[in-house]
Structure formats: structure tokens, C-alpha cells
C-alpha atoms as a PDB file:
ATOM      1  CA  UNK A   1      64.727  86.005 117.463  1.00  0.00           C
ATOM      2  CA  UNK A   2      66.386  88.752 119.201  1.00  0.00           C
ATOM      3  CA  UNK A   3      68.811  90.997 117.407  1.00  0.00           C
ATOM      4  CA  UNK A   4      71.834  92.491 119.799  1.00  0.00           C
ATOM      5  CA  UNK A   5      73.783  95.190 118.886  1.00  0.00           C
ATOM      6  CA  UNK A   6      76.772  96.225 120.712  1.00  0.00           C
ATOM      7  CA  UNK A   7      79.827  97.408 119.858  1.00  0.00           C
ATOM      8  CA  UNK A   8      79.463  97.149 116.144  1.00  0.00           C
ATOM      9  CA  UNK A   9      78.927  93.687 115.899  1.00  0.00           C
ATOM     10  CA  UNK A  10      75.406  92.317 115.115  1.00  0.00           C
ATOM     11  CA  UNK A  11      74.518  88.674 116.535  1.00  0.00           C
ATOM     12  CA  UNK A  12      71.059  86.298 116.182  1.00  0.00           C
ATOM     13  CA  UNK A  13      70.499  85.032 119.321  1.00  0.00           C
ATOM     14  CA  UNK A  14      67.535  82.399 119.708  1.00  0.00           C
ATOM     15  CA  UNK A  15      66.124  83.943 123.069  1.00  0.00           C
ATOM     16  CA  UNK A  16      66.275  86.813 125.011  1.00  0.00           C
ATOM     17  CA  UNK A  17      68.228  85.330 127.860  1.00  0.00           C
ATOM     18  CA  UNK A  18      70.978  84.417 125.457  1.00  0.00           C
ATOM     19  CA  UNK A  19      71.864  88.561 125.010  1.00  0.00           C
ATOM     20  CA  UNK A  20      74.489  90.389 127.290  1.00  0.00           C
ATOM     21  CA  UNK A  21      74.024  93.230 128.786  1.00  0.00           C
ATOM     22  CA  UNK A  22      73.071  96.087 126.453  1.00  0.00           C
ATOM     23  CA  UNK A  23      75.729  98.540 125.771  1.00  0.00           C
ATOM     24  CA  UNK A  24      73.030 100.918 124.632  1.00  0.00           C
ATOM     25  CA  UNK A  25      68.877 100.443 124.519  1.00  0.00           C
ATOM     26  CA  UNK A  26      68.908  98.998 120.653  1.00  0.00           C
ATOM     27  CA  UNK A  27      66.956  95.728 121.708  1.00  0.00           C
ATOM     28  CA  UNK A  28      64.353  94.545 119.153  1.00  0.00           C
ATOM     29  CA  UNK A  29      62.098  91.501 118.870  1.00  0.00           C
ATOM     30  CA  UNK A  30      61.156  90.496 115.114  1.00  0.00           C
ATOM     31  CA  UNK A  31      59.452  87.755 114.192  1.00  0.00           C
ATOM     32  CA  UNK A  32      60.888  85.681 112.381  1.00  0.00           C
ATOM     33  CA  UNK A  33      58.893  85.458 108.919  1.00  0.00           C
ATOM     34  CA  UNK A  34      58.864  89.763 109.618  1.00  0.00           C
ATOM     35  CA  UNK A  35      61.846  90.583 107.388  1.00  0.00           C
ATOM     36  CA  UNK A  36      63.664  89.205 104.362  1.00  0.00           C
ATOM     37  CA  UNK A  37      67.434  89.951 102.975  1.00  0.00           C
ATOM     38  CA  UNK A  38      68.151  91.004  99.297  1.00  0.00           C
ATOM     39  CA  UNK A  39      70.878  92.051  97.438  1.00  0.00           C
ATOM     40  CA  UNK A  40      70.568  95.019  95.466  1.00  0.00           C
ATOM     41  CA  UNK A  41      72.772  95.290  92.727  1.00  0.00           C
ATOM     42  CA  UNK A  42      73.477  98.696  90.467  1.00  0.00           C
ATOM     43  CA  UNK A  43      74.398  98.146  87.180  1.00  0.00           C
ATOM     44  CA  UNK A  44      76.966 101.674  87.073  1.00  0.00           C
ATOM     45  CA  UNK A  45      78.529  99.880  90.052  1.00  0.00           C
ATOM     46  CA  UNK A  46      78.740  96.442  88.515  1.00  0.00           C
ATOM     47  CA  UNK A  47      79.833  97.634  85.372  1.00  0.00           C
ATOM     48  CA  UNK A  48      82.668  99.775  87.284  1.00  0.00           C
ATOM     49  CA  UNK A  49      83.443  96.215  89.170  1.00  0.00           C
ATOM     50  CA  UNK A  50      83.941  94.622  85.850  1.00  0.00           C
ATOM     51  CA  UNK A  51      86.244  97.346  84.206  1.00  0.00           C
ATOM     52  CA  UNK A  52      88.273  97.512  87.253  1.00  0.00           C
ATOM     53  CA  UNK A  53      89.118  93.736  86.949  1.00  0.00           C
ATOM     54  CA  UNK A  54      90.273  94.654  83.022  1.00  0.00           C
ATOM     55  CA  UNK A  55      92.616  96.827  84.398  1.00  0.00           C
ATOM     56  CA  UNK A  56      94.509  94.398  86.913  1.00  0.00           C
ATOM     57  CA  UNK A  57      94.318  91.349  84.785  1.00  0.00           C
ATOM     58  CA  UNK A  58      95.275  93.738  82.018  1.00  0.00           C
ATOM     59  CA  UNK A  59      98.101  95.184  84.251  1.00  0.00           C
ATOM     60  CA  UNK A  60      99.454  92.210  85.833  1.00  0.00           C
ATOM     61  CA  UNK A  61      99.341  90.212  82.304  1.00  0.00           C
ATOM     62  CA  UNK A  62     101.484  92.407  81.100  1.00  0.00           C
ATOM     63  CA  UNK A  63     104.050  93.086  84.226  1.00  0.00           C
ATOM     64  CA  UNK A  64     104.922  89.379  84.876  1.00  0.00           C
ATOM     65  CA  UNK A  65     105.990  89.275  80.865  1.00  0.00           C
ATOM     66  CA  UNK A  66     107.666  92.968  80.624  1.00  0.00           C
ATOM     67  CA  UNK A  67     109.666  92.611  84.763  1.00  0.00           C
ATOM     68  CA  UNK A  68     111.051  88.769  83.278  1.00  0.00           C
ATOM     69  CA  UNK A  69     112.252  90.253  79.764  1.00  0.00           C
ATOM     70  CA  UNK A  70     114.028  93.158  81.689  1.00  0.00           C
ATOM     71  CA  UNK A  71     115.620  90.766  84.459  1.00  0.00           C
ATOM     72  CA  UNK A  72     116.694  88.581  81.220  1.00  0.00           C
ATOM     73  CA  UNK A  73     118.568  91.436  79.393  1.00  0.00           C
ATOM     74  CA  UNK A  74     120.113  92.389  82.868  1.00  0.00           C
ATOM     75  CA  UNK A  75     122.015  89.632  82.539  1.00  0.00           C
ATOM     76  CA  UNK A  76     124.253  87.711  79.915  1.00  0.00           C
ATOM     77  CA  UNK A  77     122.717  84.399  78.644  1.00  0.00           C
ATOM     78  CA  UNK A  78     125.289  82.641  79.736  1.00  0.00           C
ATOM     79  CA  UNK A  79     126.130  84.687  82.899  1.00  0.00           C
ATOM     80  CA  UNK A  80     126.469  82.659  86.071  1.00  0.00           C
ATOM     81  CA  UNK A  81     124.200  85.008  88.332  1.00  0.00           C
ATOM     82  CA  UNK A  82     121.011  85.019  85.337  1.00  0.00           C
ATOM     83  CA  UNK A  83     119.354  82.300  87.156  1.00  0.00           C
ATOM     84  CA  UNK A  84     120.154  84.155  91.077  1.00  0.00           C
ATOM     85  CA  UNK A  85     118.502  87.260  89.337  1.00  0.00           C
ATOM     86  CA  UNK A  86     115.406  85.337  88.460  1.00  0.00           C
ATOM     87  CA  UNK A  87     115.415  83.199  91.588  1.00  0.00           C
ATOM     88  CA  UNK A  88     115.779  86.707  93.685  1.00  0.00           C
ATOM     89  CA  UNK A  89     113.163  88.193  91.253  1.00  0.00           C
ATOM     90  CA  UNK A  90     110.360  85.396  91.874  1.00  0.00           C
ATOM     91  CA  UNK A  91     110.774  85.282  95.712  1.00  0.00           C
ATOM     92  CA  UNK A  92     110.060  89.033  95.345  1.00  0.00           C
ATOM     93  CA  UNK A  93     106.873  88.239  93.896  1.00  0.00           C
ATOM     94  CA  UNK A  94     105.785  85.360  96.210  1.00  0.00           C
ATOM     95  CA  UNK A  95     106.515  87.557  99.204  1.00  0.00           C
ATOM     96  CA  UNK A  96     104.774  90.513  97.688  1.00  0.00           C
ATOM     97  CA  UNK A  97     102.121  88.752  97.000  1.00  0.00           C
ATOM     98  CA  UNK A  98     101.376  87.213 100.707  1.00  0.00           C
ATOM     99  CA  UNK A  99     102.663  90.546 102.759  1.00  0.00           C
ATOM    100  CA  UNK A 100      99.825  92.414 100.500  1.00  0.00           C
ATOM    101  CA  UNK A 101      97.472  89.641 100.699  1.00  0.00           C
ATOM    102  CA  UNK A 102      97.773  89.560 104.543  1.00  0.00           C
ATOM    103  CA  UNK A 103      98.268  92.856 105.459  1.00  0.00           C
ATOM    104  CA  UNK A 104      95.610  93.921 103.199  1.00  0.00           C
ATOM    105  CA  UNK A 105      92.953  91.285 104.523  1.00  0.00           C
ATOM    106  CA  UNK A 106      93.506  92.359 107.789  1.00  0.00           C
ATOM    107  CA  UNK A 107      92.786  95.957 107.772  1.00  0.00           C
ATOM    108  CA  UNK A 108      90.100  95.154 105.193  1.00  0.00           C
ATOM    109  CA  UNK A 109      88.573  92.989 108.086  1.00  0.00           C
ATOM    110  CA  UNK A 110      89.315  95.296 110.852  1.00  0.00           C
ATOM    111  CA  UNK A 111      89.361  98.937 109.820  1.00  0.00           C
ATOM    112  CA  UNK A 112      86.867  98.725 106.340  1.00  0.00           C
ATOM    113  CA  UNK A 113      87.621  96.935 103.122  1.00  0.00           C
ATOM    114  CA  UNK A 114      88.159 101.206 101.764  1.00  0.00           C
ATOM    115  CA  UNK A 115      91.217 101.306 103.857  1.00  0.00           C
ATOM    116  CA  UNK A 116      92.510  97.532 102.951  1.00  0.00           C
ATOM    117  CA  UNK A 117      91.722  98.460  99.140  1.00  0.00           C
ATOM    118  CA  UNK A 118      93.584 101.867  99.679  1.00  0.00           C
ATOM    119  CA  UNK A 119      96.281 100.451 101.065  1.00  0.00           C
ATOM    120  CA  UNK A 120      96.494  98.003  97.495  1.00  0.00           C
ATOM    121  CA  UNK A 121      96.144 101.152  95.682  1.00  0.00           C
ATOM    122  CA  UNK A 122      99.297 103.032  98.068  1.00  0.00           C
ATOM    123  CA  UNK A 123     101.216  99.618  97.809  1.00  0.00           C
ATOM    124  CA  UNK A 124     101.216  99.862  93.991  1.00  0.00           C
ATOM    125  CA  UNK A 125     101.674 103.553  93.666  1.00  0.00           C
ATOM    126  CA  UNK A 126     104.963 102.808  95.897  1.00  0.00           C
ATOM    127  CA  UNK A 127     106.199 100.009  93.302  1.00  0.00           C
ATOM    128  CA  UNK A 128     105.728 102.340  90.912  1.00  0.00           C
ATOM    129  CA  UNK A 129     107.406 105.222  92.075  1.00  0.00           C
ATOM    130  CA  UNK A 130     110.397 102.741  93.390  1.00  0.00           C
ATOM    131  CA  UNK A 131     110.834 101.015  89.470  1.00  0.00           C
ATOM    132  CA  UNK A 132     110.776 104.496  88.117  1.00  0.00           C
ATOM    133  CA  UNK A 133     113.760 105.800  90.687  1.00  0.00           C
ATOM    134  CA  UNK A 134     115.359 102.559  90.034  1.00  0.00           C
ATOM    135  CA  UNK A 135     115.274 102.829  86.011  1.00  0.00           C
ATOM    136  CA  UNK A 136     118.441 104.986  86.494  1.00  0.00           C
ATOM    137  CA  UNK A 137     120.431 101.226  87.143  1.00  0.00           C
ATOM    138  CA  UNK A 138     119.046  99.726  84.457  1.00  0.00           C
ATOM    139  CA  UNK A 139     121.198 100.729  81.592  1.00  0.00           C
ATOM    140  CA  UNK A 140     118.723 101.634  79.915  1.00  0.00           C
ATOM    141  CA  UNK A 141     117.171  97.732  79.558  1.00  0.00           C
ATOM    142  CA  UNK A 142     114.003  99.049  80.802  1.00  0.00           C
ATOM    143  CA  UNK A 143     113.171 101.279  78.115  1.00  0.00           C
ATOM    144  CA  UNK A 144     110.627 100.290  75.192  1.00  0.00           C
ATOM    145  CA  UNK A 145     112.992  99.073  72.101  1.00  0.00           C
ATOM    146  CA  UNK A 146     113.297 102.194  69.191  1.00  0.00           C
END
């Protein structure tokens, strides 16, 4: 087995004569009963993993039910436009969710899965900032009951 390494990318090939031309001198034969893979795992990090996914399911658990009780008190019960507001309010959703998903994935893949994460993280700092600015044209529905 000979291992190539190029431009960043890191390919198997069965034979020598299957590599391209080296882009720098990193060829290396290893046999192949020479090395083994593992995964280490620490349990700070693991533990951090796990806490981290508390806070989103935590987070989004309570968004969906908090953003759909203050579209409902924008509008009348029997107002004409309630089910318009929840229609526009669920489409915002669905095409949050893929933009973020793709846009996201894609710099994950291509740049580092830091930058795609960071990107999350800038993403919801900006929907934070935008429903606090906003608060000012909700009448006060937004705010937690006295």
C-alpha cells in the first residue's frame, strides 16, 4: 500500500504506479499489517459533547413552543390573516433550516467543520439580535406574562 499525499488530500492506492506525480517528496511504503487506526476518546471532551446537545435540544424545545404562542397572540383568534402568519412563520423555519443546513455543511466540508460550526453559532447570534430589535413591533406580546 502506498500512501499519497498531495494537496491535502490523503488517498490508498494499491501500487505504486497508481500515484501521480508527487507534489512534494512525502511518499511512504507501509505494510499493510504495519499500522492500526483507533479512536481516542476524552471523557472532558465527551462530556462537553453531551452538555452542548442539552443546550440545543433544550433551546430549540423551548423556541418552537414560545415563537408559535407569540405568532398566536399577534393575531385575533378569529382574524383572517392568523393562519398567513403561521403559514409565513413555518416556511421561515423550513427555509432556515435548509439555508443553515447547506451553507453550513459546505464550509464545514471545505474550509473546517470550526468555521461551518462558527458560522451556526454567528447565524444564531444574528436571530437573536434581529428578535430583540424586532420586540419593539410586538406590542409587547413577546414579553414573559406578570
Amino acid at each position: 500500500i502506498v500512501f499519497e499525499q498531495g494537496s491535502g488530500d490523503l488517498q490508498i492506492l494499491e501500487s505504486a504506479d497508481d500515484a501521480k506525480e508527487p507534489t512534494a517528496a512525502v511518499y511512504q511504503q507501509i505494510a499493510k499489517d504495519a499500522y492500526t487506526t483507533r479512536i481516542e476518546q476524552q471523557e472532558l471532551y465527551t462530556n462537553i459533547l453531551f452538555l452542548s446537545l442539552a443546550f440545543i435540544i433544550a433551546g430549540v424545545g423551548y423556541l418552537k413552543a414560545n415563537i408559535s404562542t407569540i405568532v398566536g397572540a399577534i393575531y385575533e383568534f378569529d382574524d383572517p390573516r392568523r393562519d398567513s402568519g403561521f403559514s409565513l412563520f413555518y416556511m421561515g423555519i423550513n427555509l432556515g433550516s435548509l439555508l443553515s443546513s447547506l451553507s453550513c455543511g459546505i464550509i464545514g466540508i471545505l474550509w473546517g467543520w470550526k468555521y461551518g460550526f462558527g458560522l451556526a453559532g454567528i447565524g444564531m447570534l444574528a436571530g437573536l439580535l434581529v428578535f430583540l430589535w424586532g420586540q419593539k413591533y410586538l406590542d409587547g406580546k413577546a414579553e414573559p406574562p406578570n
